[in-house]
C-alpha atoms as a PDB file:
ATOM      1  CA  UNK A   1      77.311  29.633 -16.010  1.00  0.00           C
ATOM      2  CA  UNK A   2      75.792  33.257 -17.661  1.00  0.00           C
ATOM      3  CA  UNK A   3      73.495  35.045 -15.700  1.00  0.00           C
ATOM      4  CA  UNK A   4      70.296  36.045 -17.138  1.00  0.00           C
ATOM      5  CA  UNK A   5      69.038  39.633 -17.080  1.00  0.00           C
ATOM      6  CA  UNK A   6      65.852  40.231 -15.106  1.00  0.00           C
ATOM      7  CA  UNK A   7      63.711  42.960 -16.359  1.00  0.00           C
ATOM      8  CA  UNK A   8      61.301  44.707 -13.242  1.00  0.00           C
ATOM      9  CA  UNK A   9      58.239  46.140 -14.132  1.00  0.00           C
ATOM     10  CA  UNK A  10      58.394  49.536 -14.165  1.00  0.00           C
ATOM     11  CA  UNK A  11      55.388  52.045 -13.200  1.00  0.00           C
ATOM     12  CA  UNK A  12      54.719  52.600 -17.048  1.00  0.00           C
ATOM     13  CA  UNK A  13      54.464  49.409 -18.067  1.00  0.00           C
ATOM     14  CA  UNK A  14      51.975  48.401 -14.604  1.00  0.00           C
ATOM     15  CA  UNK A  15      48.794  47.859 -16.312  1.00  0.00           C
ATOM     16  CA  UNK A  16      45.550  49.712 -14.062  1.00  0.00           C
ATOM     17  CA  UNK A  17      44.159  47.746 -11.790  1.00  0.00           C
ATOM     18  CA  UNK A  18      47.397  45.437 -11.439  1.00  0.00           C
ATOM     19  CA  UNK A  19      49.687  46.245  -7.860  1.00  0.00           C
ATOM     20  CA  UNK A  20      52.895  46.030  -7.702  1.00  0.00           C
ATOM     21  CA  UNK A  21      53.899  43.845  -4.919  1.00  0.00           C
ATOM     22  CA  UNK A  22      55.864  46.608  -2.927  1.00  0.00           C
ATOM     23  CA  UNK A  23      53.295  49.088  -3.425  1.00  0.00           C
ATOM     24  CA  UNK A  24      50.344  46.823  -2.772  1.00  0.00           C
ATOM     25  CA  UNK A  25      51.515  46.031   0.962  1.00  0.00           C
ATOM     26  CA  UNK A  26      51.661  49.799   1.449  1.00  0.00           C
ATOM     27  CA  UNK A  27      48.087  50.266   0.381  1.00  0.00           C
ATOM     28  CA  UNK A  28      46.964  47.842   2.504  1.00  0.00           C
ATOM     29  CA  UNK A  29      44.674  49.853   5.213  1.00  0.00           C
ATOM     30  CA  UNK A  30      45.218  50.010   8.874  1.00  0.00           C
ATOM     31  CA  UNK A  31      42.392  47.863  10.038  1.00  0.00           C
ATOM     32  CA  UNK A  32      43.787  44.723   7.552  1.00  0.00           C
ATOM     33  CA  UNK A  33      47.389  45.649   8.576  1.00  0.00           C
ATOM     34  CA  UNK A  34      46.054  45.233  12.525  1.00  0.00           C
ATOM     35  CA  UNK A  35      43.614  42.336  11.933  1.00  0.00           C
ATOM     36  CA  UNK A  36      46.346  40.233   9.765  1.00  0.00           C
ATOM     37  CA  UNK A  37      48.968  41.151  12.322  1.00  0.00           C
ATOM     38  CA  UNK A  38      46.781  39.744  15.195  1.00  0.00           C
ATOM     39  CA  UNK A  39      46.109  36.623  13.124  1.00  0.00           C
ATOM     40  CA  UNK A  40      49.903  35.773  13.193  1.00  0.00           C
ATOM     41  CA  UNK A  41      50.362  37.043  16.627  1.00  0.00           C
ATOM     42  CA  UNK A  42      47.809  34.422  17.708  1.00  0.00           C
ATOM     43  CA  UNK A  43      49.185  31.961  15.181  1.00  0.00           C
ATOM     44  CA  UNK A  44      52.534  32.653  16.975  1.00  0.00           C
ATOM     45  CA  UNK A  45      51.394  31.903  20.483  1.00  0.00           C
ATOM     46  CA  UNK A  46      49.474  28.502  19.286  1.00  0.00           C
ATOM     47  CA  UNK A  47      52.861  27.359  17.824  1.00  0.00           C
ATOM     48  CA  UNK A  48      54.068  28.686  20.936  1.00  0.00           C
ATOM     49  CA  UNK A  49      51.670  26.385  23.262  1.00  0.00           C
ATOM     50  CA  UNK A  50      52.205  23.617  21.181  1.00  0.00           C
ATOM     51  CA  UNK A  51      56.148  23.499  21.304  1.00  0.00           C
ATOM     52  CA  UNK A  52      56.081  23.691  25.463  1.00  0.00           C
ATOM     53  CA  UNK A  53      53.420  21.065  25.223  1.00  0.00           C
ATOM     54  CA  UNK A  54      55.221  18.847  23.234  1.00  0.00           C
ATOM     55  CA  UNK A  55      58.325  19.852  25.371  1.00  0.00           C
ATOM     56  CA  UNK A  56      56.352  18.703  28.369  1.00  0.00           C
ATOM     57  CA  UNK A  57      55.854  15.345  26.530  1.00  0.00           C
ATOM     58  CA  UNK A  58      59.048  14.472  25.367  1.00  0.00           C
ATOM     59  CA  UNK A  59      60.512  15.429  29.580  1.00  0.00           C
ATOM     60  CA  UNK A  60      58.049  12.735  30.755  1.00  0.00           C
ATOM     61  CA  UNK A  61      58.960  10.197  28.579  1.00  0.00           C
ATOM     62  CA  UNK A  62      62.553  10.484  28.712  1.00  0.00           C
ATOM     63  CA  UNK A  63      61.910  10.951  33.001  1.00  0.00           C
ATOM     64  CA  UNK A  64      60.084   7.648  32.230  1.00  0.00           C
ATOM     65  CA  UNK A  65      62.629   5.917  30.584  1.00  0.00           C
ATOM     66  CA  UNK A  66      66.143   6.951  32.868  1.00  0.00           C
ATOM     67  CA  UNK A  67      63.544   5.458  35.930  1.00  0.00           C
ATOM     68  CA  UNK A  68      63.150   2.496  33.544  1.00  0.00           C
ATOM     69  CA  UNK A  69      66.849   1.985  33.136  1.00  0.00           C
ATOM     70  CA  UNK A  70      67.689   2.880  37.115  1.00  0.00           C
ATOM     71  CA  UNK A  71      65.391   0.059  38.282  1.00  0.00           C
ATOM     72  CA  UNK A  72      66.588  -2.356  35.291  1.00  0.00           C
ATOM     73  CA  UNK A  73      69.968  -2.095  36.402  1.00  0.00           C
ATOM     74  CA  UNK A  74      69.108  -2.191  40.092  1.00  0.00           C
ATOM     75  CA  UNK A  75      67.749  -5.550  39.639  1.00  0.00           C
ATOM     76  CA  UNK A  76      70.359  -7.032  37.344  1.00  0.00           C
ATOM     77  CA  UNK A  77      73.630  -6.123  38.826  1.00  0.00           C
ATOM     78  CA  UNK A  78      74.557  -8.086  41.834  1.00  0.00           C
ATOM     79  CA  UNK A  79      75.753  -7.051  45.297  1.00  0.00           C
ATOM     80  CA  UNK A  80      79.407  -7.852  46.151  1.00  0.00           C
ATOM     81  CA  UNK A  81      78.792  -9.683  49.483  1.00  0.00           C
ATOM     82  CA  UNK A  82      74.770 -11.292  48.644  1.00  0.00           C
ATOM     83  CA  UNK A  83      74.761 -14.674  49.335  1.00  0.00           C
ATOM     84  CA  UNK A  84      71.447 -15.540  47.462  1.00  0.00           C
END
């Protein structure tokens, strides 16, 4: 299969008032860089608490159903020497 040629914008043919993508994040200023980074940070941790939460959820029910299965089999199997 041939490969088609990619042609980049260069700086000459940018037209004013367009960014490049590359240069754009590098003009960003400080207080957008720090504001945006917090955002994900705290984005992060709620993905974060979510997951453990979940985590928690899933433990419980699977706790849940091995004590399920424990007392199932508890009652169905029968002792060697019962006489009932």
């Amino acid at each position: 299969m041939a490969r088609r040629k990619v042609n980049w914008p260069t700086s000459s043919t940018i037209q004013p008032g367009e960014q490049h993508t590359r240069k754009g994040r590098k003009n960003i200023p400080e207080m957008e860089k720090s504001r945006k980074m917090l955002n994900q940070e705290g984005f992060l941790r709620e993905m974060i608490s979510k997951a453990n939460e979940q985590l928690k959820k899933v433990k419980k029910e699977n706790r849940e159903k091995e004590l399920r299965g424990v007392v199932f089999k508890s009652l169905t199997t029968e002792f060697p020497n019962s006489k009932i």
